[in-house]
Protein backbone atom coordinates (compact mmCIF):
# COMPACT_ATOMS: atom_id res chain seq x y z
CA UNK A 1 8.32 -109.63 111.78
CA UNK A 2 7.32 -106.55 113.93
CA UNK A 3 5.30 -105.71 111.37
CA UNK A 4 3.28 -108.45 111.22
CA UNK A 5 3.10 -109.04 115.24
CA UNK A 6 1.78 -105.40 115.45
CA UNK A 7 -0.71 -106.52 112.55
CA UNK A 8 -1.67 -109.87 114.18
CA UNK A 9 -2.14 -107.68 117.85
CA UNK A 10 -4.67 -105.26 116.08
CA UNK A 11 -7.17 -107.69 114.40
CA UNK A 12 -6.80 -109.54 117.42
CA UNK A 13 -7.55 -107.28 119.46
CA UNK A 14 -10.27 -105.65 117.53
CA UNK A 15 -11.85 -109.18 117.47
CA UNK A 16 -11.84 -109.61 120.94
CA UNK A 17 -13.24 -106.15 121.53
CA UNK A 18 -15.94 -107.04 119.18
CA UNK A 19 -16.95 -110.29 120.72
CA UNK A 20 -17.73 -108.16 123.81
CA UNK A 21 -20.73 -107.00 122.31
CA UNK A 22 -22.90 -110.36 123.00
CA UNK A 23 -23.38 -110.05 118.94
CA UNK A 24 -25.99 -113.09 117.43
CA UNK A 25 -22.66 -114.70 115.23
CA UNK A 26 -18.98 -114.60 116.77
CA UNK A 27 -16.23 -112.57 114.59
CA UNK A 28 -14.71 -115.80 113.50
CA UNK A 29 -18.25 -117.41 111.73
CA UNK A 30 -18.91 -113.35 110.34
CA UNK A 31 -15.39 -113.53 108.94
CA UNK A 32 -16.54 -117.11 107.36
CA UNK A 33 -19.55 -115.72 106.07
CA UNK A 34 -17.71 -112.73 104.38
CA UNK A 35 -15.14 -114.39 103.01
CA UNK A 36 -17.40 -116.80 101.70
CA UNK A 37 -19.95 -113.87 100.00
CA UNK A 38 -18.72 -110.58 100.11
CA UNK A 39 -21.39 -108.13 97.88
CA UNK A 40 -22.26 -111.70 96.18
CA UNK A 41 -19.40 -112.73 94.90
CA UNK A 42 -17.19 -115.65 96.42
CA UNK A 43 -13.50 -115.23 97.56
CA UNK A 44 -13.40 -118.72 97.83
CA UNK A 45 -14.49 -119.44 94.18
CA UNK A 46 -11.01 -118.02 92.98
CA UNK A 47 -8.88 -118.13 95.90
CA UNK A 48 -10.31 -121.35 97.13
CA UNK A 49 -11.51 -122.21 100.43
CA UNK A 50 -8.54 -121.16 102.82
CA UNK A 51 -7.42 -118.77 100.29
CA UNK A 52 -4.64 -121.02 99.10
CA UNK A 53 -5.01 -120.11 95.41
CA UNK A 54 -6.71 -121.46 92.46
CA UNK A 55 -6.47 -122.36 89.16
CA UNK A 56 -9.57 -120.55 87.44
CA UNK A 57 -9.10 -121.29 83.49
CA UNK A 58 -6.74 -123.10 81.11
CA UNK A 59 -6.41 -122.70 77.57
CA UNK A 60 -4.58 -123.65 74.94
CA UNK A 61 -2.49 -120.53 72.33
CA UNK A 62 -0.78 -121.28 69.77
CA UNK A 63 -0.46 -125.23 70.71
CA UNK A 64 1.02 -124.17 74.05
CA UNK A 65 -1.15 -124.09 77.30
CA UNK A 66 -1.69 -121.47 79.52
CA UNK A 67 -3.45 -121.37 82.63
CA UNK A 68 -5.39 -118.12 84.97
CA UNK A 69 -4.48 -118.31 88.30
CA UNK A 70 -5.76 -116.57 91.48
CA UNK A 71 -2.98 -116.29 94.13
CA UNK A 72 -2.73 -117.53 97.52
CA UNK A 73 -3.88 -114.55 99.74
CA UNK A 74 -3.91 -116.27 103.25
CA UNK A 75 -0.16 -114.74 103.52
CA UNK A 76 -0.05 -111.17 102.27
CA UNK A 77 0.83 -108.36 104.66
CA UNK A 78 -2.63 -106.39 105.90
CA UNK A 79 -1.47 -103.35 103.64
CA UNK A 80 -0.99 -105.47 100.15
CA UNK A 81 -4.62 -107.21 101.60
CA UNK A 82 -6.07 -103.86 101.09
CA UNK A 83 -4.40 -102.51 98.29
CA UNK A 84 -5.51 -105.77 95.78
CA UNK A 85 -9.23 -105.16 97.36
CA UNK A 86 -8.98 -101.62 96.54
CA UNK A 87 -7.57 -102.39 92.63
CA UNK A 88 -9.66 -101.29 89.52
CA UNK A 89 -9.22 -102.69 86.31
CA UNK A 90 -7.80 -106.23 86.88
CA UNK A 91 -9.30 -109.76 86.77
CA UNK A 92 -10.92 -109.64 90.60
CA UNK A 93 -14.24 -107.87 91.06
CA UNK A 94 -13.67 -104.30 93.03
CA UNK A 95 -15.56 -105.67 96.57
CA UNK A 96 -16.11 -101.60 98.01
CA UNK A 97 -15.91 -102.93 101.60
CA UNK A 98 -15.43 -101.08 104.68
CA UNK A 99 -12.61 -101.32 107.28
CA UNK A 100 -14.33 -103.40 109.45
CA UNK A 101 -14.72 -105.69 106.53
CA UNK A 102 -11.69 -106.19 105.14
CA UNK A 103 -10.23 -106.84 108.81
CA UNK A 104 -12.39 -109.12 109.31
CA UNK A 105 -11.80 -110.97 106.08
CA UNK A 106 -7.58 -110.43 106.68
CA UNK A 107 -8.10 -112.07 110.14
CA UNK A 108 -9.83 -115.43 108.88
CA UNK A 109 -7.25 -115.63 105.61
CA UNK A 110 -4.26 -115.45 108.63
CA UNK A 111 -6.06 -117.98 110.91
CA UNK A 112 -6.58 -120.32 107.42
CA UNK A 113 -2.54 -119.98 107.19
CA UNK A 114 -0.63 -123.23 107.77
CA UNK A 115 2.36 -121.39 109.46
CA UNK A 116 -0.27 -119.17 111.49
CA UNK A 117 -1.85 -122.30 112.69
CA UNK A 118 1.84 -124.20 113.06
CA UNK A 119 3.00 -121.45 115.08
CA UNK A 120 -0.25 -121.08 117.26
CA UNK A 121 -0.29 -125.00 117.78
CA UNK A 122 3.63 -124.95 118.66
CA UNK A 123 2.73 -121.97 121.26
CA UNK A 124 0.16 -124.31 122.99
CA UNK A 125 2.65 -126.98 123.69
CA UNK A 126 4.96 -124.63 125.22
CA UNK A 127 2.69 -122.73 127.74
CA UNK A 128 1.26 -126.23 128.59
């Protein structure tokens, strides 16, 4: 859990240090924007639109169906994030974004998270 409070206080913080900047679209609706088209091609045509997973193709083998599924990715730890954006050779498209990018794209995938947004809502009520 350290782990992933230290995680959550970086791309926080590197949000809110961003948003300093007076920039034309806030971090959360660039995030939006990525996720939605980053280098042309949809996260959110496999992954679906909080990154909950998708089923992408079935197909019948044999007589038995199968099914090609992407996985939900609104929950992975920042460092498996950037090692399945960094993968050659499998069924996703290699993305070749930057840093700045793919923290961006990690922070809207954690704020799409039901247990994210649980645990932020059940915060609220207790510092009410």
């Amino acid at each position: 859990m350290n782990v992933i409070g230290s995680l959550l206080f970086w791309v926080c913080a590197m949000v809110l240090l961003l948003e300093a900047d007076g920039s034309f679209i806030t971090n959360e609706e660039y995030a939006r924007m990525l996720y939605q088209n980053p280098r042309g091609i949809s996260c959110a045509k496999c992954h679906g639109e909080k990154g909950e997973g998708k089923v992408l193709s079935t197909y019948v083998d044999h007589g038995k169906s199968h099914s090609i599924q992407a996985p939900p990715i609104y929950n992975l730890s920042m460092e498996r994030f950037k090692k399945a954006l960094s993968r050659k050779g499998r069924l996703m498209p290699q993305y070749f974004l930057t840093e700045w990018e793919m923290a961006h794209l990690y922070y809207y995938l954690l704020t799409q998270n039901p247990d994210y947004n649980k645990n932020k809502t059940k915060g609220k009520k207790h510092d009410s």
